[in-house]
Protein backbone atom coordinates (compact mmCIF):
# COMPACT_ATOMS: atom_id res chain seq x y z
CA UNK A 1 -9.38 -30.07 10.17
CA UNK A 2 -7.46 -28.33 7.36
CA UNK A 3 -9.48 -26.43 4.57
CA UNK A 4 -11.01 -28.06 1.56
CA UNK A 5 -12.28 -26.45 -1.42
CA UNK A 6 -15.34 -27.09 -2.98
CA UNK A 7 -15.75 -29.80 -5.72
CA UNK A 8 -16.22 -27.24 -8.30
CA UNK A 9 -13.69 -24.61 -9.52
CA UNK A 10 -13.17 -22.21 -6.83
CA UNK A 11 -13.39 -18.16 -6.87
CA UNK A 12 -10.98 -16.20 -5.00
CA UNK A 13 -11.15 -12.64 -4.49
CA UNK A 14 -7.63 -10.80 -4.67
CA UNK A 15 -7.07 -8.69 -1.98
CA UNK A 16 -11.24 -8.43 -1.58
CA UNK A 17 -13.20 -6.88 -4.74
CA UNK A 18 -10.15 -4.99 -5.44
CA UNK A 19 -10.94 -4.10 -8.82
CA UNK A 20 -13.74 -1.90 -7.36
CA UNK A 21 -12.11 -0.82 -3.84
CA UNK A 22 -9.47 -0.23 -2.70
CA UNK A 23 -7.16 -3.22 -1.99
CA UNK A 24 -7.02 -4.72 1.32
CA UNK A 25 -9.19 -2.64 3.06
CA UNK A 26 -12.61 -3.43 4.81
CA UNK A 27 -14.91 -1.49 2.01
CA UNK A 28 -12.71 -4.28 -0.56
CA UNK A 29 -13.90 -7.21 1.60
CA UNK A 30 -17.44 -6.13 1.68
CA UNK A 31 -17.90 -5.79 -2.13
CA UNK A 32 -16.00 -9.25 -2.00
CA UNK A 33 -18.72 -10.83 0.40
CA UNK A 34 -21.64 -9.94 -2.14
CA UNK A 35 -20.00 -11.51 -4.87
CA UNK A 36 -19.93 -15.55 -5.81
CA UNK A 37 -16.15 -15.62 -4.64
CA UNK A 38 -15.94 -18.14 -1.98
CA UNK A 39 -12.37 -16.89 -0.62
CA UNK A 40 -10.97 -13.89 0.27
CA UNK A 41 -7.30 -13.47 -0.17
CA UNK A 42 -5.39 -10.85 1.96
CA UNK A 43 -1.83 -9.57 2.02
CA UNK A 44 -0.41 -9.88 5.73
CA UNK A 45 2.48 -8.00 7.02
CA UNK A 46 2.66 -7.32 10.57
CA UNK A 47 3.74 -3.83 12.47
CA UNK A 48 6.73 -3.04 14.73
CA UNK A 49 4.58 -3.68 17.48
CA UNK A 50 3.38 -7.06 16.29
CA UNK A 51 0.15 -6.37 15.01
CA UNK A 52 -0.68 -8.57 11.49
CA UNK A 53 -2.32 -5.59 9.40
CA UNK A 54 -3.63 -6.20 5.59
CA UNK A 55 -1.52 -4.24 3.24
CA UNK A 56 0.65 -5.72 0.40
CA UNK A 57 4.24 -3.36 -0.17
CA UNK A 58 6.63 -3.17 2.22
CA UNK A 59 6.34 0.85 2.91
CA UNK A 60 3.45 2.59 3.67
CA UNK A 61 3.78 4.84 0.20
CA UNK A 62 2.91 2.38 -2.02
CA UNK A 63 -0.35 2.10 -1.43
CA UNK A 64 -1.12 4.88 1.43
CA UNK A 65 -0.86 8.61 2.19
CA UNK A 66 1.55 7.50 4.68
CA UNK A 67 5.41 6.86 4.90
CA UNK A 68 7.89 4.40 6.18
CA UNK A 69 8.36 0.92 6.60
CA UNK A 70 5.49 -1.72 8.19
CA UNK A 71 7.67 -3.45 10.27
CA UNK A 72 9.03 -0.06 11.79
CA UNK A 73 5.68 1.47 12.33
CA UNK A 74 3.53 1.16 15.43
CA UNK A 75 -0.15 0.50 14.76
CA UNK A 76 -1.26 3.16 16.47
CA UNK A 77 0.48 5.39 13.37
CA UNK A 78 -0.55 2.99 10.65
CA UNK A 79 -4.56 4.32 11.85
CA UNK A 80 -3.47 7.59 11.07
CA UNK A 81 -2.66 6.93 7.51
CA UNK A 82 -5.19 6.75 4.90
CA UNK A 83 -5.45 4.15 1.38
CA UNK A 84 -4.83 5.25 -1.96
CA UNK A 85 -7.58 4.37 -5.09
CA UNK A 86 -6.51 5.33 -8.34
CA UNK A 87 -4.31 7.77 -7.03
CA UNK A 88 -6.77 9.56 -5.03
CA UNK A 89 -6.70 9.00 -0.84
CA UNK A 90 -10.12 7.50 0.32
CA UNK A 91 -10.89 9.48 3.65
CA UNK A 92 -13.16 6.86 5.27
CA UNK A 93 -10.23 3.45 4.11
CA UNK A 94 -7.21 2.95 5.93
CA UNK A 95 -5.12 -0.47 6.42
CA UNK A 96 -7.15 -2.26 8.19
CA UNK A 97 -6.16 -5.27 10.86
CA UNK A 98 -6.96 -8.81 9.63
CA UNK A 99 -9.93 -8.97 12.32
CA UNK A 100 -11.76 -6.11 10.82
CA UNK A 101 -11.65 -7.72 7.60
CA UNK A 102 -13.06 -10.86 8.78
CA UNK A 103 -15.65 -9.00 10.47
CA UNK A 104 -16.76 -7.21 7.49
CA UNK A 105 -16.82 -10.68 5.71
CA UNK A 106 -17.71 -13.26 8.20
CA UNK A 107 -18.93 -15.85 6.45
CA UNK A 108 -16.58 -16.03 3.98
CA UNK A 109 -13.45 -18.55 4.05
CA UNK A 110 -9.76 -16.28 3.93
CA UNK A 111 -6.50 -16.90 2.34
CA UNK A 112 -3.44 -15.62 4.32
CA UNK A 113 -0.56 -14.32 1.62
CA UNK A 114 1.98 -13.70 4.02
CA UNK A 115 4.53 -10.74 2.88
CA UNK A 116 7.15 -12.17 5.18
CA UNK A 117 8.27 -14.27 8.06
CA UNK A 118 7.22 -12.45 10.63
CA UNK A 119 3.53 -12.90 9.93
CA UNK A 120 3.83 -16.70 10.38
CA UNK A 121 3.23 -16.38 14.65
CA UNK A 122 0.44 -13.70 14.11
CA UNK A 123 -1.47 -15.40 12.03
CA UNK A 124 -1.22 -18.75 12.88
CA UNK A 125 -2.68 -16.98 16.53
CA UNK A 126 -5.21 -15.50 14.91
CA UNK A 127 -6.19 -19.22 13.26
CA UNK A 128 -6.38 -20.77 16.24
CA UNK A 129 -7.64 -17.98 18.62
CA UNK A 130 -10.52 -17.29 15.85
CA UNK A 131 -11.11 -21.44 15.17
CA UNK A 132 -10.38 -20.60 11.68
CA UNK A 133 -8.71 -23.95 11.08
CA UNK A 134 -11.39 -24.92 8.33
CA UNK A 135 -12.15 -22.01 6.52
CA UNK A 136 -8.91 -20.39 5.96
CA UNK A 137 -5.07 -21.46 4.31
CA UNK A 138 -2.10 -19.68 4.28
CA UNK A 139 -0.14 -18.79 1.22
CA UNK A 140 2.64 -16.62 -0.03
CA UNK A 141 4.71 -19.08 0.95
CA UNK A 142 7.82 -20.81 -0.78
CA UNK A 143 9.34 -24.00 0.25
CA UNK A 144 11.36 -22.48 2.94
CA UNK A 145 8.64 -20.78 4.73
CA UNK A 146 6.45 -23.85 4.50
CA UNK A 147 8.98 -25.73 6.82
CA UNK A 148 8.62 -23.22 8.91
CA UNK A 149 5.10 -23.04 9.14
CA UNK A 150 4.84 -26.83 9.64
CA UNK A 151 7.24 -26.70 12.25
CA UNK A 152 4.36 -24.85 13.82
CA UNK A 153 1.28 -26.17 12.79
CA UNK A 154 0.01 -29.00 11.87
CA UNK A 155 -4.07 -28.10 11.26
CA UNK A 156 -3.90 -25.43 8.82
CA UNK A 157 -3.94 -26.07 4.84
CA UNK A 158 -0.94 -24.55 3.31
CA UNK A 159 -0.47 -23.54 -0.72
CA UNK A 160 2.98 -24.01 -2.03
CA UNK A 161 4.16 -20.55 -3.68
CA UNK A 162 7.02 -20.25 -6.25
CA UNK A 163 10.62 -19.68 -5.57
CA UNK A 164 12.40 -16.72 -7.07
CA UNK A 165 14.29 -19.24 -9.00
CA UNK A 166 11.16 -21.25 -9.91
CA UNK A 167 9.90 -17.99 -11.50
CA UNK A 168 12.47 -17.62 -13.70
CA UNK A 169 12.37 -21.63 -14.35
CA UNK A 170 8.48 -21.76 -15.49
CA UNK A 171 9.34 -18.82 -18.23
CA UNK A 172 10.68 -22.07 -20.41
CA UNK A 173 7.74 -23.60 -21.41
CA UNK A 174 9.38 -27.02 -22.02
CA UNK A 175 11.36 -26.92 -19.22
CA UNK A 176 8.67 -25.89 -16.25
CA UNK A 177 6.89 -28.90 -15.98
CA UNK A 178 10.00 -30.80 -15.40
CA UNK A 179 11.04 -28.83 -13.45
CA UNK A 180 8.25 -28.02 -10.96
CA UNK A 181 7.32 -31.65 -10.23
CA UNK A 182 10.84 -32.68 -9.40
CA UNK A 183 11.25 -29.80 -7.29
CA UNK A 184 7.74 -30.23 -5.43
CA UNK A 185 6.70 -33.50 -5.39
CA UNK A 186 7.88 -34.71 -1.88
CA UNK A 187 7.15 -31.45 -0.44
CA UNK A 188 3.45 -31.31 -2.11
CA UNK A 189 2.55 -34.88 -0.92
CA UNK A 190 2.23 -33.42 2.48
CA UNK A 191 -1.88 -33.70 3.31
CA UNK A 192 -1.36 -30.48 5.05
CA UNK A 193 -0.40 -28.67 1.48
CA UNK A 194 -3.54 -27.73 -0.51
CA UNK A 195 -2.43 -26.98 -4.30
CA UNK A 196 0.42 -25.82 -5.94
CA UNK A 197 -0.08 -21.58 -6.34
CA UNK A 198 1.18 -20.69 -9.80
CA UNK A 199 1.03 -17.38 -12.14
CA UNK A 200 -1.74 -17.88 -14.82
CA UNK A 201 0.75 -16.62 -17.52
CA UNK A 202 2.48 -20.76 -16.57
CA UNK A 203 -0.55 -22.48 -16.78
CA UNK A 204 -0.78 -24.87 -19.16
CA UNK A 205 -2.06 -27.90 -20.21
CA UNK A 206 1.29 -30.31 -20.14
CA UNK A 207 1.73 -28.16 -16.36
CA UNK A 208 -1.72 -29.22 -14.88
CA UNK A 209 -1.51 -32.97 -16.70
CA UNK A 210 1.73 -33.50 -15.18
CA UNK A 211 0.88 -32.11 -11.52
CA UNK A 212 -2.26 -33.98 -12.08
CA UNK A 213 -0.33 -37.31 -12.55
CA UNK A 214 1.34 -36.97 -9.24
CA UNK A 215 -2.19 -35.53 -7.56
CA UNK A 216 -1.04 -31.99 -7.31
CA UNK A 217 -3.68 -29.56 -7.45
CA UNK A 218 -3.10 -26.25 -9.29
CA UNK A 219 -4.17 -22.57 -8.08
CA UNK A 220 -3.88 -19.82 -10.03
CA UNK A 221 -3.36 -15.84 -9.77
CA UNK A 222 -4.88 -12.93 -10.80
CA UNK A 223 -7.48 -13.97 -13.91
CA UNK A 224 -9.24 -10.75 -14.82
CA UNK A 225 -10.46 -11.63 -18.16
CA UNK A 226 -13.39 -13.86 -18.80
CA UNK A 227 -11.58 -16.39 -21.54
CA UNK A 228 -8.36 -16.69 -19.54
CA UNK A 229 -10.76 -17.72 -16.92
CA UNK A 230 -12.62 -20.21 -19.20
CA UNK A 231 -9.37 -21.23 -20.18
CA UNK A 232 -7.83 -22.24 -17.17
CA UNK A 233 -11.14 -23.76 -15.72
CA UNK A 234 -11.14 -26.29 -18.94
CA UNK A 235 -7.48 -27.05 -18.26
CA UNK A 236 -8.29 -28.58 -15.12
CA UNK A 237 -7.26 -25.71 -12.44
CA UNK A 238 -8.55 -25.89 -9.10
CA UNK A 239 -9.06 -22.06 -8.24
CA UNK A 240 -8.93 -18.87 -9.73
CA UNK A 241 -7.90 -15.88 -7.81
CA UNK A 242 -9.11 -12.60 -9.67
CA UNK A 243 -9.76 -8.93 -8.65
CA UNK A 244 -12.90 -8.95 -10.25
CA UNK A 245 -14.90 -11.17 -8.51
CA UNK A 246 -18.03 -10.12 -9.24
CA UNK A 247 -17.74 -10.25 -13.10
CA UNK A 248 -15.16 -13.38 -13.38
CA UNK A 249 -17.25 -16.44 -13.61
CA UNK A 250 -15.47 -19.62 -13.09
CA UNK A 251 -18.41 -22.32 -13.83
């Protein structure tokens, strides 16, 4: 059975309590856990020798003392590297595999932002290996990759991410809602697709009413400050991703 949120507005933490730790690591999804957030959202890219690590860039600079590409490093380098926080390296962080980050938060329910298609087989292992069917969904994913995950799966809830395109679309305000229904409505009357996941700075009221008409859920990404929040909670959305977790109050 596919994921369900609560009947309330729901709290995601970005990349764990990333707004005090260091993003994507294990010390991030601690913090995280002691928080109200009921999700933890996690970047996934996956190593040259197949590993699904949590890490958001591409190469290993952009957030480590390390680098190189992901894809071209073996994990047994990526432990050698250490995380960057506010431009200092934390000794005691480094990129962490998605195991270690549910064992630091075990009783929390995950979100899966895959970086690319090559985390699709990983994870969707890791779902079933872990019985995670229920308490985790997969995101990061545009129309094209959520074919592909269905061709795969059929248990796991899946969010419906923006298109390059459909980023440029839902800058024109008139225009967006339009266009985002026509474009997803077939696709997003799938049971096994949770919400919409759309950039706060598109949320609106005619978006959500017109979603809403068609029974399309709306998620939302990164809220940091407390009106935004209220905002978007009064509009109607149905989650509220924020790296501030334990400050952002969604009800």
């Amino acid at each position: 059975m596919a994921y369900r949120p609560p009947r309330r507005p729901q709290l995601v933490a970005h990349r764990g309590y990333s707004g005090v730790q260091p993003e994507n690591t294990v010390a991030a999804a601690r913090a995280a856990a002691s928080t109200a957030a009921d999700m933890i959202e996690m970047d996934v890219r996956v190593t040259s020798d197949g590993h699904p690590v949590a890490i958001h860039g591409a190469r290993l600079e952009e957030t480590t003392n390390g680098r190189g590409r992901v894809a071209r490093t073996p994990l047994a380098d990526i432990r050698r590297v250490r995380v960057m926080f506010d431009g200092t390296v934390v000794a005691d962080e480094g990129v962490p595999l998605l195991r270690e980050i549910m064992a630091a938060a075990p009783d929390m329910a995950y979100n899966f932002d895959l970086k690319t298609d090559a985390a699709i087989d990983p994870v969707l292992d890791l779902v079933h290996d872990e019985d995670l069917h229920d308490r985790c969904v997969i995101s990061g994913s545009p129309a094209r990759r959520v074919r592909r995950l269905f061709r795969r799966e059929s248990d796991v809830g899946v969010l419906v991410d923006l298109s390059h395109f459909d980023k440029l679309v839902a800058r024109v305000r008139w225009l967006r809602r339009h266009w985002l229904v026509w474009r997803y409505q077939r696709l997003l009357a799938d049971p096994r697709v949770l919400a919409l996941n759309v950039d706060r700075r598109w949320v609106d009221a005619a978006l959500v009413d017109a979603l809403d008409h068609h029974g399309i859920p709306v998620w939302t990404f990164t809220v940091d400050d407390q009106a935004d929040s209220d905002r978007l909670v009064a509009l109607g959305v149905e989650s509220i991703t924020t790296n501030h977790p334990g400050t952002i109050r969604v009800g």
